[in-house]
Protein backbone atom coordinates (compact mmCIF):
# COMPACT_ATOMS: atom_id res chain seq x y z
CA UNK A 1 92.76 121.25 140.69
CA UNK A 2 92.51 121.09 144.51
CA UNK A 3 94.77 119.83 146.41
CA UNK A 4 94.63 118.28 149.69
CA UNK A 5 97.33 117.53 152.47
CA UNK A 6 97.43 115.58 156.07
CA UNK A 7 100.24 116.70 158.14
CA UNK A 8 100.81 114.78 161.30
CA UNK A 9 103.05 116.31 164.23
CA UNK A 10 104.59 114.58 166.46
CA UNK A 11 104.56 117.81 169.22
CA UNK A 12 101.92 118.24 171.73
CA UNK A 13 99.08 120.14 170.45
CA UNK A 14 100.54 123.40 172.59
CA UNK A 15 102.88 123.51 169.61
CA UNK A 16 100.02 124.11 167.03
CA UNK A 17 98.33 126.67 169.30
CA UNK A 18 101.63 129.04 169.46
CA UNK A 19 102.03 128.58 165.96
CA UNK A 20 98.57 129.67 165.17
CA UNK A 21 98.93 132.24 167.14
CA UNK A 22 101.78 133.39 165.19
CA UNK A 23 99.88 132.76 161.84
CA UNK A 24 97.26 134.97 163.33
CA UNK A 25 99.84 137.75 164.52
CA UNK A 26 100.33 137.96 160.54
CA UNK A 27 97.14 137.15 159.04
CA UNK A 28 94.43 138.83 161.35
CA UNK A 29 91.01 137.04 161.05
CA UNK A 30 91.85 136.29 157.41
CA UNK A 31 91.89 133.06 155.45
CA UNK A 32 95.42 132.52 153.50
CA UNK A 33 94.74 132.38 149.62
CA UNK A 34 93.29 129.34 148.52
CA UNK A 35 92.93 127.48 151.68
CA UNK A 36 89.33 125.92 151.51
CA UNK A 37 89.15 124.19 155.09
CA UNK A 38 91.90 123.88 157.28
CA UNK A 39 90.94 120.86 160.67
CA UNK A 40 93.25 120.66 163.40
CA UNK A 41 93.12 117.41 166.05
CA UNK A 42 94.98 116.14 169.06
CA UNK A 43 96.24 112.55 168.29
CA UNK A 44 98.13 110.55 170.85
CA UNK A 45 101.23 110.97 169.07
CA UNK A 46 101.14 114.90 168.91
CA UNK A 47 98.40 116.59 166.76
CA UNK A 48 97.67 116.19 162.84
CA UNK A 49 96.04 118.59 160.19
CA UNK A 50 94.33 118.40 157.55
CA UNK A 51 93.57 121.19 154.60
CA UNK A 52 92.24 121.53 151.38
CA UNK A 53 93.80 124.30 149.33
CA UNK A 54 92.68 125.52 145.90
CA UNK A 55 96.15 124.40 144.63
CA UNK A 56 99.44 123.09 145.65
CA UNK A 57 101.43 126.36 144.13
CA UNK A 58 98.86 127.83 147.05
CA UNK A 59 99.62 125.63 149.76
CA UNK A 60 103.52 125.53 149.08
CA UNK A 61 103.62 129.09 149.05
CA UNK A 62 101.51 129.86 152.09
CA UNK A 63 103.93 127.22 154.47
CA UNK A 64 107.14 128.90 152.97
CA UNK A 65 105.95 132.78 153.62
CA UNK A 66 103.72 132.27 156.32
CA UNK A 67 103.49 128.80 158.22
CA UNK A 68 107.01 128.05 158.45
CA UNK A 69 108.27 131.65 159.96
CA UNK A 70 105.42 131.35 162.00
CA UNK A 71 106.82 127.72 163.40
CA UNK A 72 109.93 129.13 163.97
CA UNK A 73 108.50 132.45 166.02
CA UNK A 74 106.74 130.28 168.03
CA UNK A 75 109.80 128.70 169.52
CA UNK A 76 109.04 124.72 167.95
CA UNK A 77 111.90 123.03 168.72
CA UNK A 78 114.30 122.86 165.28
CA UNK A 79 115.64 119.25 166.14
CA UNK A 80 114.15 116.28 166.94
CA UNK A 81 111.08 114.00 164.49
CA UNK A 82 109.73 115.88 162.03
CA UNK A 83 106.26 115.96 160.93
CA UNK A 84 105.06 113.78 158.28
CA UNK A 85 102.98 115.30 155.00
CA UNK A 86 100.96 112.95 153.27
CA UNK A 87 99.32 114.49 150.10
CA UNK A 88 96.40 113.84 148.43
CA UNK A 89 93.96 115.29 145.03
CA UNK A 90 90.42 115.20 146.63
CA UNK A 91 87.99 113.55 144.85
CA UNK A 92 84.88 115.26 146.49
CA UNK A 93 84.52 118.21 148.33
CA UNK A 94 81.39 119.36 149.75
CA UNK A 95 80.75 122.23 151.92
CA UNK A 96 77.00 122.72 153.07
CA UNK A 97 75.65 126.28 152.83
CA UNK A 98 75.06 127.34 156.71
């Protein structure tokens, strides 16, 4: 079952960029397992993702192994608001062949 998640930040979109970069540092040009489509945005309050993964166990495992090291490498601050995750089981997911 897929599993879908929106994850809003409330840091300046700076934040997401080290912390990619971080992710990147680990992962090379590769996908983690199971994401399906990751979609990052600037928002007025900070920035906001959203991803599709082929499962939560996927998801959960990626952000404990990989996302959350990453966050902390990239020198996020530790206090302060926290982002918010609002999940979600997509009911349709289409991807047109390119």
């Amino acid at each position: 079952m897929t599993y879908g998640v929106i994850i809003r930040v409330p840091f300046p979109i700076q934040a997401y960029h080290a912390a990619r970069a971080e992710i990147v540092k680990v992962l090379g040009s590769a996908s983690p397992d199971g994401l399906i489509v990751h979609v990052a945005r600037a928002t007025d309050a900070g920035f906001e993702m959203l991803e599709i993964w082929e499962s939560k166990e996927q998801s959960e495992r990626f952000n404990d192994e990989i996302a959350g090291p990453a966050v902390n490498r990239s020198g996020a601050p530790a206090e302060g608001p926290h982002a918010v995750f609002e999940t979600f089981e997509p009911v349709r997911l289409e991807i047109p062949d390119r």
